[in-house]
Protein backbone atom coordinates (compact mmCIF):
# COMPACT_ATOMS: atom_id res chain seq x y z
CA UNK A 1 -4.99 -2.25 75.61
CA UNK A 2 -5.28 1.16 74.75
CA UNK A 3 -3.85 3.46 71.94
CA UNK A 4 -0.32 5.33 72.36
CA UNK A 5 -0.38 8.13 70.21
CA UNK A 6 2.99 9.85 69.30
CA UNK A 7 2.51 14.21 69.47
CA UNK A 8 5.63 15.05 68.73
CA UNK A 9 9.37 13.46 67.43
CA UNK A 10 10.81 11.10 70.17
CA UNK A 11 14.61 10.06 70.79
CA UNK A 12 13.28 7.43 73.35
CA UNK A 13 13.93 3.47 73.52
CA UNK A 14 11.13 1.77 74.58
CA UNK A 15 9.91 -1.57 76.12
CA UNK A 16 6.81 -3.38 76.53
CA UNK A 17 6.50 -5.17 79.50
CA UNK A 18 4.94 -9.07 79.60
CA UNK A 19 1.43 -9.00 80.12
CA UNK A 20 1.05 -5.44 78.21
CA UNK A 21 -0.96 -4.99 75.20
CA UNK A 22 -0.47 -1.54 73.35
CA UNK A 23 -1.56 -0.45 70.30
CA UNK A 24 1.19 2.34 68.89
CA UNK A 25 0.21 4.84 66.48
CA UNK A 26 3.17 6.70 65.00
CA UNK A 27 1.28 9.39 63.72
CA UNK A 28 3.79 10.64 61.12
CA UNK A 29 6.00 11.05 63.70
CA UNK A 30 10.00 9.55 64.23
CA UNK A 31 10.45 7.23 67.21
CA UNK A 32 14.66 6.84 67.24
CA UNK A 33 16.17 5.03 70.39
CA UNK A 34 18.14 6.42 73.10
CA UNK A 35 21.57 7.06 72.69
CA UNK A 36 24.59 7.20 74.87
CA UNK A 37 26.71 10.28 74.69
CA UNK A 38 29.58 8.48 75.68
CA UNK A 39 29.57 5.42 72.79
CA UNK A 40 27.39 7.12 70.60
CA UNK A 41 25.32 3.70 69.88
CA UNK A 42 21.81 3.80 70.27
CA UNK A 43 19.72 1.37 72.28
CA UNK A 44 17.17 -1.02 70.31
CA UNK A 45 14.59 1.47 69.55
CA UNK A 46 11.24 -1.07 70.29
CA UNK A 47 11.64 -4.28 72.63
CA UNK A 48 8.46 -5.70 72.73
CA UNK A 49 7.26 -8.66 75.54
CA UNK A 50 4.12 -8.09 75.99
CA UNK A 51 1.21 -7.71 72.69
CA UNK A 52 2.07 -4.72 70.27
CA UNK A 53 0.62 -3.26 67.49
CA UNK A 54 2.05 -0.54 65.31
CA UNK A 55 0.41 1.65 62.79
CA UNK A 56 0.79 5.09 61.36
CA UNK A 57 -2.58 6.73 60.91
CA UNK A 58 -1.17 9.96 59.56
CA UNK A 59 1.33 8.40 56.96
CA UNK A 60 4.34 9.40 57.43
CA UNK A 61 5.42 7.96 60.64
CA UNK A 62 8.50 6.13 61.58
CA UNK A 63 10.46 3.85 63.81
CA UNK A 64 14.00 4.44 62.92
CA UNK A 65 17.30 2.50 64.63
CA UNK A 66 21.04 3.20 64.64
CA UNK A 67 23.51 3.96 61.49
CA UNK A 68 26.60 2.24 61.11
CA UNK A 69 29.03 5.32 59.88
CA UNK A 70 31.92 2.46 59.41
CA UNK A 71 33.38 3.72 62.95
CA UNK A 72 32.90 1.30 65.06
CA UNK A 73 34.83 2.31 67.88
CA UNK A 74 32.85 5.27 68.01
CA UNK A 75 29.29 4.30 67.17
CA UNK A 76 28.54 0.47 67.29
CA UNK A 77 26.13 -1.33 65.17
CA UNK A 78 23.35 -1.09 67.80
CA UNK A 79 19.88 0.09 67.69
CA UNK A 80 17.50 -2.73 66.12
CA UNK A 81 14.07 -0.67 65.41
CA UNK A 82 11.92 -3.65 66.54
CA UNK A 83 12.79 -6.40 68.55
CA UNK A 84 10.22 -8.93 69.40
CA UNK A 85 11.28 -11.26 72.69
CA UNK A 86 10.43 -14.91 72.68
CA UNK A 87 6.51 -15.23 73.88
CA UNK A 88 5.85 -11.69 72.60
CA UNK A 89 3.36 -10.82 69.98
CA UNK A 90 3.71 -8.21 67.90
CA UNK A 91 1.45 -6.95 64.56
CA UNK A 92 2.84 -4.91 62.04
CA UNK A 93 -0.25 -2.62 60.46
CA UNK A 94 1.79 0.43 58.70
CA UNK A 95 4.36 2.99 58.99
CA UNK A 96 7.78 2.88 58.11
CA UNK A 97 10.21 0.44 60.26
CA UNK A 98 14.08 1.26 59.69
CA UNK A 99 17.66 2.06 60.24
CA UNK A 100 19.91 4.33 58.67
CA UNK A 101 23.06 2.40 56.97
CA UNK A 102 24.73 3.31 54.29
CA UNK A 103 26.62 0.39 52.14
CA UNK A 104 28.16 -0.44 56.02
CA UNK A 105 28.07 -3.84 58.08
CA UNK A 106 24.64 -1.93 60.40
CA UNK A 107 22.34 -4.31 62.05
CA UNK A 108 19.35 -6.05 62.16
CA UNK A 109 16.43 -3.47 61.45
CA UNK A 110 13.80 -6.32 63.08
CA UNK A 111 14.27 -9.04 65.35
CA UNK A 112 11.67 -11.75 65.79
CA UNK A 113 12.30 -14.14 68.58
CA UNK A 114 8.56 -14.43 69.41
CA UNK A 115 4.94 -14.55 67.08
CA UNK A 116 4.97 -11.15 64.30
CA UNK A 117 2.61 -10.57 61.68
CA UNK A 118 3.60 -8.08 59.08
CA UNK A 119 -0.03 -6.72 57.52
CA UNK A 120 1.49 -3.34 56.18
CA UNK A 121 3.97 -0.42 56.46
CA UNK A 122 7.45 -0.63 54.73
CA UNK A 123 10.78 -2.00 56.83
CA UNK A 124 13.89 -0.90 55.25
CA UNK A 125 17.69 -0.43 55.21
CA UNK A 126 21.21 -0.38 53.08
CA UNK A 127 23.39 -2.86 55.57
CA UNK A 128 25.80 -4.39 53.05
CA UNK A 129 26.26 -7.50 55.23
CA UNK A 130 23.52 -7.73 57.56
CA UNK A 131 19.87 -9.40 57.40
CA UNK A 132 17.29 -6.48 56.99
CA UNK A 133 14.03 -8.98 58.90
CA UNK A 134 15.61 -12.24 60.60
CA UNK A 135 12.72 -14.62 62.07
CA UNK A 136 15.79 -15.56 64.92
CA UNK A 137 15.95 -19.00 66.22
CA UNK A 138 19.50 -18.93 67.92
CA UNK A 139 19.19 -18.90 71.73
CA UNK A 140 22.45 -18.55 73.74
CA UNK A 141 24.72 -19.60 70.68
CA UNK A 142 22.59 -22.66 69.72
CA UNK A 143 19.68 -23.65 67.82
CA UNK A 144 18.95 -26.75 69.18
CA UNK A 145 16.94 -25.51 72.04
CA UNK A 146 16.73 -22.60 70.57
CA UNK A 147 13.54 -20.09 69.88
CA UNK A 148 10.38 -21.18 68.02
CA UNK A 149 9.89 -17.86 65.94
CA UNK A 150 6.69 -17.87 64.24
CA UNK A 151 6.66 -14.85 61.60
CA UNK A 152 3.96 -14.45 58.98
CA UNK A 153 4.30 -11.50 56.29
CA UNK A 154 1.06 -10.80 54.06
CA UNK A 155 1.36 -7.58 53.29
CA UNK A 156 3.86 -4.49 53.07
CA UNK A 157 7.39 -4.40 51.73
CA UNK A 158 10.60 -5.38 52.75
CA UNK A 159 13.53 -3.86 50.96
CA UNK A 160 17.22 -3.63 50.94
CA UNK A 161 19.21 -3.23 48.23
CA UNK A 162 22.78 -4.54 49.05
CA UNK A 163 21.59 -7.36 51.15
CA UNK A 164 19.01 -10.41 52.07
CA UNK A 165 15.58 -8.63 53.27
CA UNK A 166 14.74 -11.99 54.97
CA UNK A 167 16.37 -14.68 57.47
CA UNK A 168 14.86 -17.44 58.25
CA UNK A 169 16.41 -19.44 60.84
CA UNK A 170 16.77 -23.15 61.59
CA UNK A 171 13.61 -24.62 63.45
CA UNK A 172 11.86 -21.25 63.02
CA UNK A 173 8.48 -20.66 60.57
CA UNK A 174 7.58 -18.55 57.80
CA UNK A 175 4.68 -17.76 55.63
CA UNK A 176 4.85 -15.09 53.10
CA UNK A 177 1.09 -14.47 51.69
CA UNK A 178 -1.34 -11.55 50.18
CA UNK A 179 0.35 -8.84 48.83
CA UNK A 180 3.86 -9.14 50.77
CA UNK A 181 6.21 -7.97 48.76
CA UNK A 182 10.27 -8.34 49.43
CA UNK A 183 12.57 -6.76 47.20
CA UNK A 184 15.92 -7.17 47.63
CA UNK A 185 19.63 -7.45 46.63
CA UNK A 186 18.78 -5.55 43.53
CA UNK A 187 21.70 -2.82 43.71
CA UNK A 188 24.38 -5.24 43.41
CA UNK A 189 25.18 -6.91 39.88
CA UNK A 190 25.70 -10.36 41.63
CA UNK A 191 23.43 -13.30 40.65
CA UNK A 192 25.73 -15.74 42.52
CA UNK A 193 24.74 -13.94 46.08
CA UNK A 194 22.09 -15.07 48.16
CA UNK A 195 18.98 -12.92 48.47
CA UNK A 196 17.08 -14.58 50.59
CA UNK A 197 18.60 -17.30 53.46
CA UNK A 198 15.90 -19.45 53.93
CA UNK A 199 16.57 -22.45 56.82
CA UNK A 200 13.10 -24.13 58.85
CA UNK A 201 9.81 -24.11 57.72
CA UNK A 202 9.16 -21.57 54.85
CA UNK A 203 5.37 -21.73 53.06
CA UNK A 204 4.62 -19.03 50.49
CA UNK A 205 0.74 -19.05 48.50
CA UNK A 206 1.48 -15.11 47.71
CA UNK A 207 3.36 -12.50 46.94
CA UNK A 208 6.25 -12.17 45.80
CA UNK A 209 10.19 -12.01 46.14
CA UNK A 210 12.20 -9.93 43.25
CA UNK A 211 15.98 -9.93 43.24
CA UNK A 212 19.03 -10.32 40.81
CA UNK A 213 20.51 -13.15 42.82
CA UNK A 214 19.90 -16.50 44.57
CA UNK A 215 16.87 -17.58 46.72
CA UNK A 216 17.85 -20.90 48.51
CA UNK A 217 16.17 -23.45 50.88
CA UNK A 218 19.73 -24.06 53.45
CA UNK A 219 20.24 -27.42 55.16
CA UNK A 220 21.68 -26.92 58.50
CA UNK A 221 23.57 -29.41 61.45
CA UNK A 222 24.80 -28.36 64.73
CA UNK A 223 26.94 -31.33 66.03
CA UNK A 224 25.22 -34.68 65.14
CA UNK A 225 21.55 -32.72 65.04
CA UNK A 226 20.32 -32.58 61.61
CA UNK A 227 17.64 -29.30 61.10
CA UNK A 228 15.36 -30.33 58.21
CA UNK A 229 14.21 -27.44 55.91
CA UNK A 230 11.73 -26.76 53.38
CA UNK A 231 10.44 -24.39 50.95
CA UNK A 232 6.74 -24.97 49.79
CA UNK A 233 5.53 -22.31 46.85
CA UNK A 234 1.71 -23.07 46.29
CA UNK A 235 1.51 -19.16 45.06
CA UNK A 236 2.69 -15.58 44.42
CA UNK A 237 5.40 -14.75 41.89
CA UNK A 238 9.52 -15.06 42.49
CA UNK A 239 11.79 -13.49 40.19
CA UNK A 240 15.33 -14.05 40.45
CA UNK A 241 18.44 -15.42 38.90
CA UNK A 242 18.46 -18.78 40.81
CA UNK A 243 16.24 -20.81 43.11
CA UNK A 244 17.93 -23.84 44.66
CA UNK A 245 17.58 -26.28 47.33
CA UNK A 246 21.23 -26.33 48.90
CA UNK A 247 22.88 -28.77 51.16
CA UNK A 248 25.25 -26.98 53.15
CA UNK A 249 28.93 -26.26 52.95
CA UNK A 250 31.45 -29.69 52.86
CA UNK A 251 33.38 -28.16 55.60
CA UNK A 252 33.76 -28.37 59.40
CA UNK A 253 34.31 -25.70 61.91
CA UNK A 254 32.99 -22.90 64.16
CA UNK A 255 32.29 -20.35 61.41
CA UNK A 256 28.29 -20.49 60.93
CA UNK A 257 28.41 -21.98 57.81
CA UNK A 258 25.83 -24.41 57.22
CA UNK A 259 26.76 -28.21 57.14
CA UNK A 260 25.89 -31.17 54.83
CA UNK A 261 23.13 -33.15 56.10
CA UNK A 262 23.35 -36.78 55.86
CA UNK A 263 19.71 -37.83 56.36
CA UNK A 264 17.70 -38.44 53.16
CA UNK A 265 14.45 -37.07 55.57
CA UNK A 266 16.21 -34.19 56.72
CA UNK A 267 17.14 -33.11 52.93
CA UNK A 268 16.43 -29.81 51.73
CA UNK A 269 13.53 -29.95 50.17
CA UNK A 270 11.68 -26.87 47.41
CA UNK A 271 8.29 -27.94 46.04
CA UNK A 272 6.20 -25.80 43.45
CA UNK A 273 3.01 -26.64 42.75
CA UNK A 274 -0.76 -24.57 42.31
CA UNK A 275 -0.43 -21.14 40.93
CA UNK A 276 3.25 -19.77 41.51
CA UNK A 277 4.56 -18.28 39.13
CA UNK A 278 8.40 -18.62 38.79
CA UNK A 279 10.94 -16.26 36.96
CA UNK A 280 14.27 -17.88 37.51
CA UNK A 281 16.99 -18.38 34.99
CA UNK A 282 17.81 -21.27 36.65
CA UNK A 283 16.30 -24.09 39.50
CA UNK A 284 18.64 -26.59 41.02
CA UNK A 285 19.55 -29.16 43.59
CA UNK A 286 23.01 -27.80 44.73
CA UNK A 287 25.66 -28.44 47.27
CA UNK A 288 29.02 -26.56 47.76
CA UNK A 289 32.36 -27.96 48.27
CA UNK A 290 34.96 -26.43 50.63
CA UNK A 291 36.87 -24.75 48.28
CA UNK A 292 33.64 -22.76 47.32
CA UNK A 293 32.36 -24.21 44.79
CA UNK A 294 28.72 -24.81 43.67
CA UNK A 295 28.33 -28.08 42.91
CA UNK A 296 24.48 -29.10 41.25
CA UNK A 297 23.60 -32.90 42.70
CA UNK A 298 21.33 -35.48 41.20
CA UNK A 299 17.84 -35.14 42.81
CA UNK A 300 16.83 -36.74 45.53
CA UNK A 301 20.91 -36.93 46.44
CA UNK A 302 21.62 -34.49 49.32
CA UNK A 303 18.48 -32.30 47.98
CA UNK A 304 15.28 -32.45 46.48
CA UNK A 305 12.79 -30.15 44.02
CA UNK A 306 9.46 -31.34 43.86
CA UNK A 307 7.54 -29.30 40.95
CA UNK A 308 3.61 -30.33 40.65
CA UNK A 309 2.44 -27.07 39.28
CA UNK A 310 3.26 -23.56 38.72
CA UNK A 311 3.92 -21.35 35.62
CA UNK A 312 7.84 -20.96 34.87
CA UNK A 313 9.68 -18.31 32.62
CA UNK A 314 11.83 -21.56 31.30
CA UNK A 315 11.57 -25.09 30.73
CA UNK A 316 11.15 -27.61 33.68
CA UNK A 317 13.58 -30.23 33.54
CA UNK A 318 12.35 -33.69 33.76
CA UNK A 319 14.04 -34.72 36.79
CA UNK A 320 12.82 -31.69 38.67
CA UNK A 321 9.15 -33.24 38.22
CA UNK A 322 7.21 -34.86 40.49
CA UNK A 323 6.58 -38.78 39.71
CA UNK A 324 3.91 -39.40 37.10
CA UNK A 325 4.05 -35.95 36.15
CA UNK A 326 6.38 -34.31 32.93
CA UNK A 327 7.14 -30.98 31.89
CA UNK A 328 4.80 -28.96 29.41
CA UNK A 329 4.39 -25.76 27.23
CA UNK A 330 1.85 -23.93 28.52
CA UNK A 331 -0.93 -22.29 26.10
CA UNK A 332 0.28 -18.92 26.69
CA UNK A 333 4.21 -20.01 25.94
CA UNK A 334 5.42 -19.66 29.39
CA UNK A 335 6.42 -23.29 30.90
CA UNK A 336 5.09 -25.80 33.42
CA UNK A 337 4.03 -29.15 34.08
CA UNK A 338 1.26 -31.96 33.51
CA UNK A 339 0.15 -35.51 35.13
CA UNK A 340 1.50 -37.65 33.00
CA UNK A 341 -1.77 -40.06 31.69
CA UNK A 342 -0.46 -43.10 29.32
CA UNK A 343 -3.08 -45.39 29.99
CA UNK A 344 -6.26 -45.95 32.82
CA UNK A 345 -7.84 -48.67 34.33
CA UNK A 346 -11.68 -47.98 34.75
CA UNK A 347 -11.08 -44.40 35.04
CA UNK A 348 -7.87 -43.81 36.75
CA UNK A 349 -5.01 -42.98 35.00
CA UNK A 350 -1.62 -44.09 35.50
CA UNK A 351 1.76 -42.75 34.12
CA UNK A 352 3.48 -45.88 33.03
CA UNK A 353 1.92 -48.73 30.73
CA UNK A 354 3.80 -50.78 33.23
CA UNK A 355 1.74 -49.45 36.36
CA UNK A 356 -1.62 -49.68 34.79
CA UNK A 357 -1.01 -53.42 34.21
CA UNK A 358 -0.29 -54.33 37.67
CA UNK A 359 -3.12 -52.54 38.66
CA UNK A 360 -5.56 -54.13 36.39
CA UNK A 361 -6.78 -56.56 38.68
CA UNK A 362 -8.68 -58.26 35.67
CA UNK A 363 -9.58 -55.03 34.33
CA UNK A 364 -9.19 -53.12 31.28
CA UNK A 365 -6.12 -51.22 30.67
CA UNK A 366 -6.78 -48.63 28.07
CA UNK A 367 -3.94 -46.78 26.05
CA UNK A 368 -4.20 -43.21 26.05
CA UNK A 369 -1.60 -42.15 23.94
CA UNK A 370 1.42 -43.83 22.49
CA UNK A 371 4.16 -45.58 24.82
CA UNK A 372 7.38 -46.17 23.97
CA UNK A 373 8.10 -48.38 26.81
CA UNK A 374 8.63 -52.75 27.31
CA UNK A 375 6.21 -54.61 29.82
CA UNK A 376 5.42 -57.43 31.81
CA UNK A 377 2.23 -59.09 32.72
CA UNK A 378 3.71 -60.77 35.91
CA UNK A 379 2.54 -64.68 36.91
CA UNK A 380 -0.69 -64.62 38.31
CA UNK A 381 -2.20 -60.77 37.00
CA UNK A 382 -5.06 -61.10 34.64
CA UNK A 383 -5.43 -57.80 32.47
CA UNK A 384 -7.07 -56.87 28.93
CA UNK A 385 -4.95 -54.28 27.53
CA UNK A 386 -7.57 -52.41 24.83
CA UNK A 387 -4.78 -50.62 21.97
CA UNK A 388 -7.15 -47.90 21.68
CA UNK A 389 -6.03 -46.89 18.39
CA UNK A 390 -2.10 -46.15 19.90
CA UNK A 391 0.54 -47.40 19.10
């Protein structure tokens, strides 16, 4: 339980055992794994099963993994900085967390497979194909039975450039919070590419996510299993060129590629509500077809958005808006949305003239604005319907 104090610059992979708890203070010093003179790839630098904590108290400190020079008969794409084993805990308080690629394939720079908090610290790379932080949920090829990685971020920065700073995978969780802050994707001029791949249970109240392309909510099926996924923004601020809730790929096969789930429950789902505040050119229900094609889909039909709330940089489209609520202009011109209130019945209010009366229950139904809409008073519903100066 006590504190390991780095003195000097180590070249030194480490693990920590099950039933360990460490604290590790990096104290502005480099911790770089092992490497093998043979290969040249370096080990994971970090494998954690037992309870770790990392922080720099001197600033400047560092965990940095392997490069990917392009070579890889030579050097491999090896040396994850931090990997955290399934039933490990591991807290992330400050430093700097990171590998060394350059615009190449690399690596991972952290693994989760356990429980990680991210509090602090920066975690970094330039991997032009590979996930920067990946909450991993993959176990020996499948996902089925595969790890329960439970990852929270609230504070710090996550940031690469060329590629997604975040994976989360099927049946995995995710809550970004505080003052986390991922930035990513923001080198490359390609608002079509995903910045973000976002499967399982995601939950964000803070924040926030900048990029110049896509942050999706993935469906995923292995076999005949269906892996539901959601996206719930109740806070913090995204800015980006699309956010989407995105069914899969219409195409079969061994590749990884998500698949199209079937199952109205197991739908993609995004919902916005509260205070988030939303900078997005655009926000739709997609699917893609196999020849690559992004295809947007009625809502509610292979994916849903569920907007409540929230402050958005354009307009809300109707069909994007929860039931009995409608999109608005809000007072300081940005956009957003409002419960919709056409009439009440001794105090509650009711979106449709239509609702109100079958609710009467012998009660008055009062007009609170004008309706453009045809009703029925069905056999055996008594109601008073009071115009209320409307029309």
């Amino acid at each position: 339980g006590g504190i390991v104090k780095l003195l000097k610059d180590v070249n030194e992979s480490v693990t920590v055992k099950a039933g360990v708890t460490a604290v590790l203070d990096l104290n502005s010093r480099t911790l770089t794994g092992t490497v093998d003179e043979k290969t040249g790839k370096m080990s994971n630098v970090i494998t954690n099963h037992g309870t770790l904590t990392i922080q720099d108290t001197a600033g400047k400190g560092s965990v940095t993994g392997g490069k990917d020079t392009g070579d890889e008969a030579k050097a491999g794409r090896g040396g994850i900085a931090l990997v955290n084993r399934e039933g490990a805990v591991c807290t992330v308080l400050s430093g700097t967390i990171q590998r060394k690629d350059d615009n190449t394939f690399g690596n991972y720079t952290v693994q989760n497979m356990g429980t990680m908090y991210i509090k602090g610290g920066l975690i970094t790379n330039n991997s032009n194909a590979s996930n920067l932080v990946v909450n991993f949920g993959n176990k020996g090829g499948s996902y089925i039975n595969g790890y329960r990685a439970h990852l929270e971020i609230s504070g710090g920065t996550l940031k690469q450039d060329l590629m997604s700073a975040l994976k989360n995978d099927p049946g995995t969780y995710l809550k970004i919070s505080g003052t986390a802050t991922l930035i990513e994707r923001q080198a490359t001029n390609k608002p079509d590419a995903f910045a973000c791949n976002l499967y399982g249970t995601v939950e964000m109240d803070g924040g926030s996510i900048t990029t110049n392309g896509v942050i999706p909510v993935f469906s995923w099926k292995e076999g005949n299993t269906e892996f539901k996924s959601s996206f719930t923004i109740t806070g913090g601020t995204i800015n980006c060129n699309m956010l989407e809730a995105n069914n899969g790929i219409q195409w079969s096969g061994t590749d990884g590629h998500a698949w199209v789930v079937n199952t109205p429950e197991n739908y993609p789902v995004l919902t916005i509500s509260g205070d988030a505040q939303i900078n997005a050119d655009q926000i739709l229900a997609v699917t893609v077809l196999s020849e690559g094609k992004l295809t947007t889909v009625k809502n509610g039909q292979l994916a849903w958005i569920k907007i409540s709330g929230g402050s958005f940089s354009k307009a809300v489209k109707q069909e994007y808006c929860v039931e009995g609520y409608g999109p608005v202009t809000l007072a300081d011109g940005r956009y957003g949305v409002s419960k919709i209130e056409v009439a009440e019945v001794n105090g509650q209010t009711y979106p449709t003239l239509q609702s109100a009366i079958d609710a009467a229950n012998g009660g008055i139904v009062k007009l609170l604005k004008d309706v453009n809409e045809s009703v029925t008073v069905k056999a055996g519903v008594t109601a008073v319907l009071d115009l209320n100066s409307r029309t």
